[in-house]
PDB file of N, CA and C in Angstrom:
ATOM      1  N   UNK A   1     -12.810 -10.330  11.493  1.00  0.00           N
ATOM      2  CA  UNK A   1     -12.732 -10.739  10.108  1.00  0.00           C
ATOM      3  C   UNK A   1     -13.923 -11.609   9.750  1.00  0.00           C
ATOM      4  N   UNK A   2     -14.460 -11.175   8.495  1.00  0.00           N
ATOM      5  CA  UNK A   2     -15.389 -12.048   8.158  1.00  0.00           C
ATOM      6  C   UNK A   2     -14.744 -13.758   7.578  1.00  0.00           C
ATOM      7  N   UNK A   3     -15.588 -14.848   7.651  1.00  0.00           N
ATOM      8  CA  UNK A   3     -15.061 -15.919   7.164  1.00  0.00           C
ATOM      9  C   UNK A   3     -14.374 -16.195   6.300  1.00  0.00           C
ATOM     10  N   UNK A   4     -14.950 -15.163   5.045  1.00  0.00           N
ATOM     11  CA  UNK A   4     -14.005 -14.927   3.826  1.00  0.00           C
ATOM     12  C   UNK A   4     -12.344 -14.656   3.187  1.00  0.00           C
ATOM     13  N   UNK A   5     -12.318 -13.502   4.974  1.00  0.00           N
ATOM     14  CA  UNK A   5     -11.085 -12.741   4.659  1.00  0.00           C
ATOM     15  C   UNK A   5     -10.018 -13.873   6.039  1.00  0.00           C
ATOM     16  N   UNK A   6     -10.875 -14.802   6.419  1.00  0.00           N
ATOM     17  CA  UNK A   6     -10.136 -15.375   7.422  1.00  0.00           C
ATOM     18  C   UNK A   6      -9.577 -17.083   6.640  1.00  0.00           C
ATOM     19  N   UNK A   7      -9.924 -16.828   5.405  1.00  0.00           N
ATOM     20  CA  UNK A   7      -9.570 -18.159   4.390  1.00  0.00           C
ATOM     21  C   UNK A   7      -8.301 -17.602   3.820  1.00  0.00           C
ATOM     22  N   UNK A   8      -7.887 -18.317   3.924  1.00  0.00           N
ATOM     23  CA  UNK A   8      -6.545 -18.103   2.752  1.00  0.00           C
ATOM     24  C   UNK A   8      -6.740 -19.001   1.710  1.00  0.00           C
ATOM     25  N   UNK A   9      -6.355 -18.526   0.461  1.00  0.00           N
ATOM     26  CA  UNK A   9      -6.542 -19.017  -0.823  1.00  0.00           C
ATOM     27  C   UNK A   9      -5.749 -20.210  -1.190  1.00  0.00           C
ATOM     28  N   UNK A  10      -6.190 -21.246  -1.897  1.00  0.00           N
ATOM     29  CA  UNK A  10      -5.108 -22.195  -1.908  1.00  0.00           C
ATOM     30  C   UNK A  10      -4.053 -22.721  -3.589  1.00  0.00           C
ATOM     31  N   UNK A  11      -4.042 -23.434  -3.640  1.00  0.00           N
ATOM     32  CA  UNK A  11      -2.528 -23.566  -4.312  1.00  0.00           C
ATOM     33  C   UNK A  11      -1.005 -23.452  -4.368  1.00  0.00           C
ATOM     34  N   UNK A  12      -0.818 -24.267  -5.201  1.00  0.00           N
ATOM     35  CA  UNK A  12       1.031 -23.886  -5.119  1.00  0.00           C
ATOM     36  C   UNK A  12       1.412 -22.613  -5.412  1.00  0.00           C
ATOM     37  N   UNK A  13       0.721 -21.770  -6.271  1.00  0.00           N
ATOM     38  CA  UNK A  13       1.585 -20.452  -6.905  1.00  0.00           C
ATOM     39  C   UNK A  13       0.977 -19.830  -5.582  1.00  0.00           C
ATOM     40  N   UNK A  14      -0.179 -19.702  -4.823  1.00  0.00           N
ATOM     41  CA  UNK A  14      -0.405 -18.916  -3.667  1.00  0.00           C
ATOM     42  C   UNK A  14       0.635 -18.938  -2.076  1.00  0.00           C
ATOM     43  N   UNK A  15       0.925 -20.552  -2.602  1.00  0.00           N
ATOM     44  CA  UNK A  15       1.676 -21.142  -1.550  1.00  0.00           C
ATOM     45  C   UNK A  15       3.390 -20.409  -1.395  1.00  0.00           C
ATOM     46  N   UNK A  16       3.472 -20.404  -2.365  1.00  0.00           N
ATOM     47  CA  UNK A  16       4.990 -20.005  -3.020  1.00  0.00           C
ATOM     48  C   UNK A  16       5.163 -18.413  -2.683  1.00  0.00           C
ATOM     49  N   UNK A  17       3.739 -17.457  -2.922  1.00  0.00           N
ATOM     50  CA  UNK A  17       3.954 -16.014  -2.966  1.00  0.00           C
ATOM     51  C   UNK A  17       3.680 -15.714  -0.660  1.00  0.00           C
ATOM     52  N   UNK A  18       2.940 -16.458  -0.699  1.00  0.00           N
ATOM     53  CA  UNK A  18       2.847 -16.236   1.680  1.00  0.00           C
ATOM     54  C   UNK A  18       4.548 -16.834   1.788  1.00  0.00           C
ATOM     55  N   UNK A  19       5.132 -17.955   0.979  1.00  0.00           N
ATOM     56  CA  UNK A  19       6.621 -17.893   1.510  1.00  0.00           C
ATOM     57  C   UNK A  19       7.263 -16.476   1.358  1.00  0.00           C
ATOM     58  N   UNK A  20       7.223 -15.814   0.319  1.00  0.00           N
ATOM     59  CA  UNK A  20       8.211 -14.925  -0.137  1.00  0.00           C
ATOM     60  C   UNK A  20       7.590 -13.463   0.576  1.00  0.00           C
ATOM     61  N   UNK A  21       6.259 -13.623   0.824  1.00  0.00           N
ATOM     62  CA  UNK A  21       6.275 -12.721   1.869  1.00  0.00           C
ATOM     63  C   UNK A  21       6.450 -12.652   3.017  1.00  0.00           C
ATOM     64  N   UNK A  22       6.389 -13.508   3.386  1.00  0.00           N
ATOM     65  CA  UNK A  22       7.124 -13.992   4.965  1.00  0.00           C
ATOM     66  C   UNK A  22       8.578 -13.066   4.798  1.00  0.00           C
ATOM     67  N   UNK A  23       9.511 -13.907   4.195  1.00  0.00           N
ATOM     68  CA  UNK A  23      10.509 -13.448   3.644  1.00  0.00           C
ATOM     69  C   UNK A  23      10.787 -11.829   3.851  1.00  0.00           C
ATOM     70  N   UNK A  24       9.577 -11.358   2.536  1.00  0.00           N
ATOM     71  CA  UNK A  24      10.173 -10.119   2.483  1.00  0.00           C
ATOM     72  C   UNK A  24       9.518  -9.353   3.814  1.00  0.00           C
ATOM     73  N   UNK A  25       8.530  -9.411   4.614  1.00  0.00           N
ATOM     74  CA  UNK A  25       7.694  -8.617   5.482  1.00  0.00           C
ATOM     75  C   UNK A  25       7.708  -9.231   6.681  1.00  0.00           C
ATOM     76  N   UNK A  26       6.816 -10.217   6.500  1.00  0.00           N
ATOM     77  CA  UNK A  26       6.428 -10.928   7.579  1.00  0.00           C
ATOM     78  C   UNK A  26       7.290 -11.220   8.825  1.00  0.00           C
ATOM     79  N   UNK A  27       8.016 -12.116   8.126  1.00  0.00           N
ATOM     80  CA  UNK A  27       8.796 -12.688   9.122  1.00  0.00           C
ATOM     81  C   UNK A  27       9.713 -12.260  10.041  1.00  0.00           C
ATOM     82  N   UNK A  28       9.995 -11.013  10.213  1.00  0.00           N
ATOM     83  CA  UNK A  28      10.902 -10.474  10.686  1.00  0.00           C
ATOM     84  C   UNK A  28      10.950 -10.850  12.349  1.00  0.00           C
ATOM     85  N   UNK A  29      10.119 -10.971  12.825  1.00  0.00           N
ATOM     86  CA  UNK A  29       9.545 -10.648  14.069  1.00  0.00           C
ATOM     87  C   UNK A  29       8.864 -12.205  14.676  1.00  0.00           C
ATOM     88  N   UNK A  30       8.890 -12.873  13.813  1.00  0.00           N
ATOM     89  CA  UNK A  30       8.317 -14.758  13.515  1.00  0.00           C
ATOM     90  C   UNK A  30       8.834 -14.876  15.113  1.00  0.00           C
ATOM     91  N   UNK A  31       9.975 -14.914  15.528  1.00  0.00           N
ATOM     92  CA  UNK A  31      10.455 -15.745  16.628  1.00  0.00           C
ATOM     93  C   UNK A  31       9.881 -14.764  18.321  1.00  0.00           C
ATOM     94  N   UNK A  32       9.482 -13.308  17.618  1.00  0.00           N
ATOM     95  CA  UNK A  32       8.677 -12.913  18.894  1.00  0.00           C
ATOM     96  C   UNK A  32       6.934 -12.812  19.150  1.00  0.00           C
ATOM     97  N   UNK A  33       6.900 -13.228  17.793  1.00  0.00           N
ATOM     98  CA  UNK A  33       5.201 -13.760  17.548  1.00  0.00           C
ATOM     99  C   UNK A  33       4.937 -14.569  17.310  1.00  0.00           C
ATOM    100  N   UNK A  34       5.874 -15.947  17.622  1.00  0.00           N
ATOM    101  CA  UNK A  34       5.199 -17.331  17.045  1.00  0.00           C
ATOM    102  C   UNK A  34       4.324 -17.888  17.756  1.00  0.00           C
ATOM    103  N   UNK A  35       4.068 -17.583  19.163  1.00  0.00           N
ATOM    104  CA  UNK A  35       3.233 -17.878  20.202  1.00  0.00           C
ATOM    105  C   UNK A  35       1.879 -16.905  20.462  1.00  0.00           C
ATOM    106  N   UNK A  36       1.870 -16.072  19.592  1.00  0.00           N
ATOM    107  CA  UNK A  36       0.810 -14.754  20.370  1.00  0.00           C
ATOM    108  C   UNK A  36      -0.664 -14.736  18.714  1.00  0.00           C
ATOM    109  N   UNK A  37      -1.513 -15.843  18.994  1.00  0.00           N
ATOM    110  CA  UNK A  37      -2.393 -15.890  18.019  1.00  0.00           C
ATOM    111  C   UNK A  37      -2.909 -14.432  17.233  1.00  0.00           C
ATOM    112  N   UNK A  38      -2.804 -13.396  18.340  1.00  0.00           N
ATOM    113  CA  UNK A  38      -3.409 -11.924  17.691  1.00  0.00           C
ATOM    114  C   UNK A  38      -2.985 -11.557  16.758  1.00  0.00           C
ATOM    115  N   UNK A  39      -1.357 -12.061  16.924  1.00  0.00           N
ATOM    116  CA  UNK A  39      -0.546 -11.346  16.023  1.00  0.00           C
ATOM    117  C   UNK A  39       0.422 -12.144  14.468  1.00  0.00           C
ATOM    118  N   UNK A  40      -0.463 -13.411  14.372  1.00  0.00           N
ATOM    119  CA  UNK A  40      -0.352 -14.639  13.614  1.00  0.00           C
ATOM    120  C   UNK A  40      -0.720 -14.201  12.313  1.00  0.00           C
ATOM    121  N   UNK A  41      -1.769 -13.388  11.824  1.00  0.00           N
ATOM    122  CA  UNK A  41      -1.890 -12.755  10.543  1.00  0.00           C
ATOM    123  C   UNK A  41      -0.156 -11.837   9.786  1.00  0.00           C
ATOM    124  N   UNK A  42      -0.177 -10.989  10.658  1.00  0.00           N
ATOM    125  CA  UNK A  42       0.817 -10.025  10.582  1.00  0.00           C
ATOM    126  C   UNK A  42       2.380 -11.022  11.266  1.00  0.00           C
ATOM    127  N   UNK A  43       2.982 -11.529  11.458  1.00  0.00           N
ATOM    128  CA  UNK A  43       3.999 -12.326  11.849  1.00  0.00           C
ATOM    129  C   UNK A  43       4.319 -13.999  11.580  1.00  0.00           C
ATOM    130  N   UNK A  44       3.509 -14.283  11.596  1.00  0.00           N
ATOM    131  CA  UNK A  44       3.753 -15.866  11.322  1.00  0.00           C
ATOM    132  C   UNK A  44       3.633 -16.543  10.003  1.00  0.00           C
ATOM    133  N   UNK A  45       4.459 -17.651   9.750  1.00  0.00           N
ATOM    134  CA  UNK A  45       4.247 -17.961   7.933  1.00  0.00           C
ATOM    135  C   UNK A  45       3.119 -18.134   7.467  1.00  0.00           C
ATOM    136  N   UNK A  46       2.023 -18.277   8.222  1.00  0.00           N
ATOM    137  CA  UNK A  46       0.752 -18.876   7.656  1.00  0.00           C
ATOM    138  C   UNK A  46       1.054 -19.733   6.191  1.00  0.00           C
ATOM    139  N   UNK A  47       1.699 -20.781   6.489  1.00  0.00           N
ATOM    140  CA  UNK A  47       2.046 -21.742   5.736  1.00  0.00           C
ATOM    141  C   UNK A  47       1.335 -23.233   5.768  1.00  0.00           C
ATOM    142  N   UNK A  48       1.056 -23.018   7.097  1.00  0.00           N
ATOM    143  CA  UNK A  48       0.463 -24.658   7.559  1.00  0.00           C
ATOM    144  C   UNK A  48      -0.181 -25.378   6.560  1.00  0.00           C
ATOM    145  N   UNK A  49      -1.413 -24.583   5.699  1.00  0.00           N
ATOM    146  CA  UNK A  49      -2.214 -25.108   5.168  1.00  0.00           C
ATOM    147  C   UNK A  49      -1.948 -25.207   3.670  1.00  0.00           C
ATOM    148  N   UNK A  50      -0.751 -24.687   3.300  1.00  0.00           N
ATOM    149  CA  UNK A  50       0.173 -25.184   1.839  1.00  0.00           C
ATOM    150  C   UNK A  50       0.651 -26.484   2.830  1.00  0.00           C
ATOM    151  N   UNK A  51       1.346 -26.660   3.679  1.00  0.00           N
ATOM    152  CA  UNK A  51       1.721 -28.035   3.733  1.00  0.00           C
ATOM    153  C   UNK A  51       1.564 -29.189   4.027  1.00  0.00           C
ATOM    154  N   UNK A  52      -0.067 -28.654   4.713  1.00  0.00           N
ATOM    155  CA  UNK A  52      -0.960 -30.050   4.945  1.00  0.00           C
ATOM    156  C   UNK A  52      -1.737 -30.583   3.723  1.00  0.00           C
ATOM    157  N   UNK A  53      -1.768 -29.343   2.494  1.00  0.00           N
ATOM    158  CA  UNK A  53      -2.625 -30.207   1.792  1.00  0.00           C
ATOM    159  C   UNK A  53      -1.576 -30.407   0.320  1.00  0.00           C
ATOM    160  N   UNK A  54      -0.339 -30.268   0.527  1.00  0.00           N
ATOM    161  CA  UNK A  54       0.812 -30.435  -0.612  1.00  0.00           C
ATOM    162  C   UNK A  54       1.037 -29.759  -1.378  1.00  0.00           C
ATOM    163  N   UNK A  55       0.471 -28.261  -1.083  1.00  0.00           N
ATOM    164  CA  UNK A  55       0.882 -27.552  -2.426  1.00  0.00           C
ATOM    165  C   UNK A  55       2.799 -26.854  -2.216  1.00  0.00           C
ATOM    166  N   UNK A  56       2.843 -27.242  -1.311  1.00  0.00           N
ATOM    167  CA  UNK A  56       4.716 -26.702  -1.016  1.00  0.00           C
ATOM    168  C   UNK A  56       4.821 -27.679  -0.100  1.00  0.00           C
ATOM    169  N   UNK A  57       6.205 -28.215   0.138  1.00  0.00           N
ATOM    170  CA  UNK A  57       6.391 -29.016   0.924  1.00  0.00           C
ATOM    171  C   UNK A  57       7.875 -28.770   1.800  1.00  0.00           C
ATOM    172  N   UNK A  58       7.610 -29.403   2.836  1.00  0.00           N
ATOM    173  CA  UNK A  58       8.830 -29.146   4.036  1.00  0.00           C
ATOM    174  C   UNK A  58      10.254 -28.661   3.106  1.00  0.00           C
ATOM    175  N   UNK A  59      10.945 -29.460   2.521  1.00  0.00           N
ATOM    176  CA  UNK A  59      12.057 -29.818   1.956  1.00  0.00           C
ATOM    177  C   UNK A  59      11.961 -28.291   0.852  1.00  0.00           C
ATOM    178  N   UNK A  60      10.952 -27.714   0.448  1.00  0.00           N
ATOM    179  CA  UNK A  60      10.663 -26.913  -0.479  1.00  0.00           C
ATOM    180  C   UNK A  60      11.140 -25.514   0.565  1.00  0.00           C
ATOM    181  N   UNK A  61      10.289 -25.412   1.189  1.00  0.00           N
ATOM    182  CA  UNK A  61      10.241 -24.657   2.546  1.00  0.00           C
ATOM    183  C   UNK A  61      11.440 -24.210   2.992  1.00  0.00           C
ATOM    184  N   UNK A  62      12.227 -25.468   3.372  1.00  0.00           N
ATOM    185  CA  UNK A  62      13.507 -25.935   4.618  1.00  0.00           C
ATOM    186  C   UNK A  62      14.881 -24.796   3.176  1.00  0.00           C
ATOM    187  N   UNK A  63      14.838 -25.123   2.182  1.00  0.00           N
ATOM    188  CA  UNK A  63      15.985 -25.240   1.385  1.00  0.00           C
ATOM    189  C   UNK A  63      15.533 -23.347   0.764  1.00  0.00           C
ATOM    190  N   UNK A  64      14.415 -22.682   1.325  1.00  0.00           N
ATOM    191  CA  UNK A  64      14.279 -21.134   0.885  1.00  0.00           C
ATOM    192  C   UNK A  64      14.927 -21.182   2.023  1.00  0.00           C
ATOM    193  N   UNK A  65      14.513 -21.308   2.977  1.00  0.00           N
ATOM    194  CA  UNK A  65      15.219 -20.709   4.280  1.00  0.00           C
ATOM    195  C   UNK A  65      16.566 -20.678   4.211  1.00  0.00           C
ATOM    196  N   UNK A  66      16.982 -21.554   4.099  1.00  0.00           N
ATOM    197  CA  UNK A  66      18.813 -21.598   3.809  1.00  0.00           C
ATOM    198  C   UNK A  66      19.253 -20.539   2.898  1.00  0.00           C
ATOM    199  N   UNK A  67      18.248 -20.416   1.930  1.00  0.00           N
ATOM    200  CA  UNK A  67      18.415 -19.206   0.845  1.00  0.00           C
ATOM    201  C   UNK A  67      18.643 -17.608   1.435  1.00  0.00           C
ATOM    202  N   UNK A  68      17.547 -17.655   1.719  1.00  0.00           N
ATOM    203  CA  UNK A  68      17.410 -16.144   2.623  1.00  0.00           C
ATOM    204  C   UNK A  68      18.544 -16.160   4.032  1.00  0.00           C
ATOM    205  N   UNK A  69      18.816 -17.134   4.804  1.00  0.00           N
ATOM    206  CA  UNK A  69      19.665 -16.972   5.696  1.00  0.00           C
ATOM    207  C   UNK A  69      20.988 -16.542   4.675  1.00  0.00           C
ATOM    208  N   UNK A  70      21.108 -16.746   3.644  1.00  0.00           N
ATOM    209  CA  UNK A  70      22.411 -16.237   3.291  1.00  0.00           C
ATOM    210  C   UNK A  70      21.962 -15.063   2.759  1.00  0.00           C
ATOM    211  N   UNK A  71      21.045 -14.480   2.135  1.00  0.00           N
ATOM    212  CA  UNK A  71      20.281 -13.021   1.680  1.00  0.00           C
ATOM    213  C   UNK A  71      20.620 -11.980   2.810  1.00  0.00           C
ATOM    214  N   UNK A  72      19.942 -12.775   3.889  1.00  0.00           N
ATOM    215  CA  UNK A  72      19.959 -11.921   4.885  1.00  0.00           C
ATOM    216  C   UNK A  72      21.215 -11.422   5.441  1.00  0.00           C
ATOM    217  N   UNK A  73      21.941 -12.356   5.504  1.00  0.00           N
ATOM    218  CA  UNK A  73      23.426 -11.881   6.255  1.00  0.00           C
ATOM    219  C   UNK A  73      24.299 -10.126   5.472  1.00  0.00           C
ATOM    220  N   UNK A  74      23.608  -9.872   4.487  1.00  0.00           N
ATOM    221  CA  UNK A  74      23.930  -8.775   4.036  1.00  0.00           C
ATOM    222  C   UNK A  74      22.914  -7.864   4.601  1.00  0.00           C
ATOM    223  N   UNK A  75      22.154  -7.920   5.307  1.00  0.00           N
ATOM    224  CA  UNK A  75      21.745  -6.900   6.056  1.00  0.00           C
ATOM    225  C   UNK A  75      22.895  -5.877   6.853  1.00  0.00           C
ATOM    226  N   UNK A  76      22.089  -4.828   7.969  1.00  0.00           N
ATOM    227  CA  UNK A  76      22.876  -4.041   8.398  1.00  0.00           C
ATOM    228  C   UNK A  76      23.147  -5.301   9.776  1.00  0.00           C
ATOM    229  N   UNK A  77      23.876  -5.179  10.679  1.00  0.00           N
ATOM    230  CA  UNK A  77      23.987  -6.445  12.111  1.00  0.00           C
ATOM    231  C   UNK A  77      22.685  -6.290  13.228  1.00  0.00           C
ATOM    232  N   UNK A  78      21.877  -5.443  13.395  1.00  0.00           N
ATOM    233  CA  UNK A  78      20.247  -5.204  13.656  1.00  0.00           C
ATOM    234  C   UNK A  78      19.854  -6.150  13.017  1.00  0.00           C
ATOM    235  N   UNK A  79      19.540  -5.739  11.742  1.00  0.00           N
ATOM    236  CA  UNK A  79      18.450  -6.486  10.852  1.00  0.00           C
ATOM    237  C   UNK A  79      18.547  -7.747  10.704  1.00  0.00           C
ATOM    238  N   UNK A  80      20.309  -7.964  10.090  1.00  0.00           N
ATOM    239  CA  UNK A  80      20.508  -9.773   9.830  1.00  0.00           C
ATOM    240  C   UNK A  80      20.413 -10.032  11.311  1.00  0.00           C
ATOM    241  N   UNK A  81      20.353  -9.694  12.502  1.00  0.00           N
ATOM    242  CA  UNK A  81      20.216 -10.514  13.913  1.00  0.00           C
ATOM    243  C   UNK A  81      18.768 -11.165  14.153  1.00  0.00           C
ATOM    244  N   UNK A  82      17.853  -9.788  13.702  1.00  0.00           N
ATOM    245  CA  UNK A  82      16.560 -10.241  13.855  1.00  0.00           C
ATOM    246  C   UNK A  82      15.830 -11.238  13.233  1.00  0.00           C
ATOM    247  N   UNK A  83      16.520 -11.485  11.594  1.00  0.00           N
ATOM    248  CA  UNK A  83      16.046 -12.527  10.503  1.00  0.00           C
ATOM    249  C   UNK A  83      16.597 -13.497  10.992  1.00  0.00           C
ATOM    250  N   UNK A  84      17.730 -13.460  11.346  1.00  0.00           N
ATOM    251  CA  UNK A  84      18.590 -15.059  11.926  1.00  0.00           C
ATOM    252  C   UNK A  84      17.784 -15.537  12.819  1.00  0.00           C
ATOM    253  N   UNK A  85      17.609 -14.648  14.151  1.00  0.00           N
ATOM    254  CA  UNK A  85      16.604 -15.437  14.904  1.00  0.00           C
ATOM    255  C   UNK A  85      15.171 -16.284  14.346  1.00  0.00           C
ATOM    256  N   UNK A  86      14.669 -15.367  13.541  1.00  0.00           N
ATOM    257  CA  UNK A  86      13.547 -15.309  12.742  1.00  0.00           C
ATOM    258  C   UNK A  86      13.508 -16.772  12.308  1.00  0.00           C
ATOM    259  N   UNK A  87      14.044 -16.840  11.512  1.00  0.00           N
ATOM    260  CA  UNK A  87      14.796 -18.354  10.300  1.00  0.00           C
ATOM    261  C   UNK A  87      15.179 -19.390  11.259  1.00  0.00           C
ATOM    262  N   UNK A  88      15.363 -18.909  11.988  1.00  0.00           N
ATOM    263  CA  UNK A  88      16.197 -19.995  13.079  1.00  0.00           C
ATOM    264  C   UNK A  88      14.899 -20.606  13.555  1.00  0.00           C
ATOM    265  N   UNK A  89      13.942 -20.142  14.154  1.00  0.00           N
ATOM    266  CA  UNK A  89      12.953 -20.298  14.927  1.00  0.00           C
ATOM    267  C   UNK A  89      11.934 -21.004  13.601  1.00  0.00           C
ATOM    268  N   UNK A  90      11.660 -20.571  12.439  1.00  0.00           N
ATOM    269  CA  UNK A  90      11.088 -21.051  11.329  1.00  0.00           C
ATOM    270  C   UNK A  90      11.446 -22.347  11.199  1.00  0.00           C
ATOM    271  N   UNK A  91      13.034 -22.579  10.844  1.00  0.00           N
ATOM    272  CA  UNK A  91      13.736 -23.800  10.878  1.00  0.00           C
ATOM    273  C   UNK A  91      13.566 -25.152  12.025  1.00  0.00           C
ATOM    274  N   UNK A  92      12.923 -24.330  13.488  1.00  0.00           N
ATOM    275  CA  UNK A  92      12.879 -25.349  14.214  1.00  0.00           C
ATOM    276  C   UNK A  92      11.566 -25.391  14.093  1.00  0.00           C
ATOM    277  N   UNK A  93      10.686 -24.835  13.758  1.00  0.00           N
ATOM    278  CA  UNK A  93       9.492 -25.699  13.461  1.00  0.00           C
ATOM    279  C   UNK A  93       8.832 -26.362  12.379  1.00  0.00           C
ATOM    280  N   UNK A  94       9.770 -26.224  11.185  1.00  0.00           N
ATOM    281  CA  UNK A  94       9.767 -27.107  10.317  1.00  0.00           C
ATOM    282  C   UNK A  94      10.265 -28.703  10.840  1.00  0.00           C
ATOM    283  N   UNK A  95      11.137 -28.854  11.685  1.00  0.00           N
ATOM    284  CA  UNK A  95      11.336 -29.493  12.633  1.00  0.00           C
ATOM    285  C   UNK A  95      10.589 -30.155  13.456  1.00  0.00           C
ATOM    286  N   UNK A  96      10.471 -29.568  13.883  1.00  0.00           N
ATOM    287  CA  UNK A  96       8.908 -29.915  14.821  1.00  0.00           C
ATOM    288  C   UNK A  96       7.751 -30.614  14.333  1.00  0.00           C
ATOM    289  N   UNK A  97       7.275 -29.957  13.287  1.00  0.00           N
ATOM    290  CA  UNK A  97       6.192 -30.435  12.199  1.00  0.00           C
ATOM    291  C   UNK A  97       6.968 -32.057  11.504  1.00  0.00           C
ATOM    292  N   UNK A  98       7.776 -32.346  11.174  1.00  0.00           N
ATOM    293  CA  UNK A  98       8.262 -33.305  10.847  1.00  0.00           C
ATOM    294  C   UNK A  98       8.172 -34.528  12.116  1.00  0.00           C
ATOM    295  N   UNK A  99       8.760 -34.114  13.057  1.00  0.00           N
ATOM    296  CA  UNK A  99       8.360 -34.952  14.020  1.00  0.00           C
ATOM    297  C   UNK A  99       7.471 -35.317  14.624  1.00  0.00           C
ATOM    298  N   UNK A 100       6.150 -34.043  14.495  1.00  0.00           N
ATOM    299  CA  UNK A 100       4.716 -34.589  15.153  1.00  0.00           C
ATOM    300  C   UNK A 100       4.492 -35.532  14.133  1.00  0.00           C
ATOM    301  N   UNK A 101       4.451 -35.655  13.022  1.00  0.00           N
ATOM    302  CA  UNK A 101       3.722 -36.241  11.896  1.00  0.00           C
ATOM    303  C   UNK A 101       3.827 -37.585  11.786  1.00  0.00           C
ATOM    304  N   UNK A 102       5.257 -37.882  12.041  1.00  0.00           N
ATOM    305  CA  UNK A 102       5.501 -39.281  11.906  1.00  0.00           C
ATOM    306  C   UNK A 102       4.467 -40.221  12.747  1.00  0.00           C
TER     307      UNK A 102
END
């Protein structure tokens, strides 16, 4: 990737649309790619940098997730298993991030 396409764009309304794709695409798979950098474009929230520089914030973040964990549970029992994990694993590193910071 050139430097260009390796920037992500910033703001809140940009910040708001990488959540909801997470959501709808991304994330499915979050808790078996949260460790594997190759695959961090395509799997992971790429959120960090909405929440280091304030354009969405934890609590903003923390309270979609709760959203979609109930979205999701109407899946088929495959799908809502894989998002649960998914969310689950999202949830603990919203977690995480809260606690390095302090």
């Amino acid at each position: 990737l050139s430097e260009l396409e390796a920037m992500q764009p910033g703001g809140e309304k940009r910040a708001w649309h990488v959540l909801k794709d997470f959501f709808k695409r991304r994330g499915k798979f979050y808790h078996q790619h949260i460790s594997m950098p190759e695959n961090a474009r395509r799997a992971c929230s790429r959120l960090s940098p909405y929440l280091a520089w304030g354009n969405i914030s934890i609590k903003q973040v923390y309270q979609s997730v709760l959203q979609q964990k109930q979205v999701k549970k109407t899946l088929t029992a495959d799908e809502g298993k894989q998002w649960g994990r998914a969310l689950s694993a999202l949830t603990s590193r919203l977690h995480w991030h809260c606690h390095f910071i302090q």
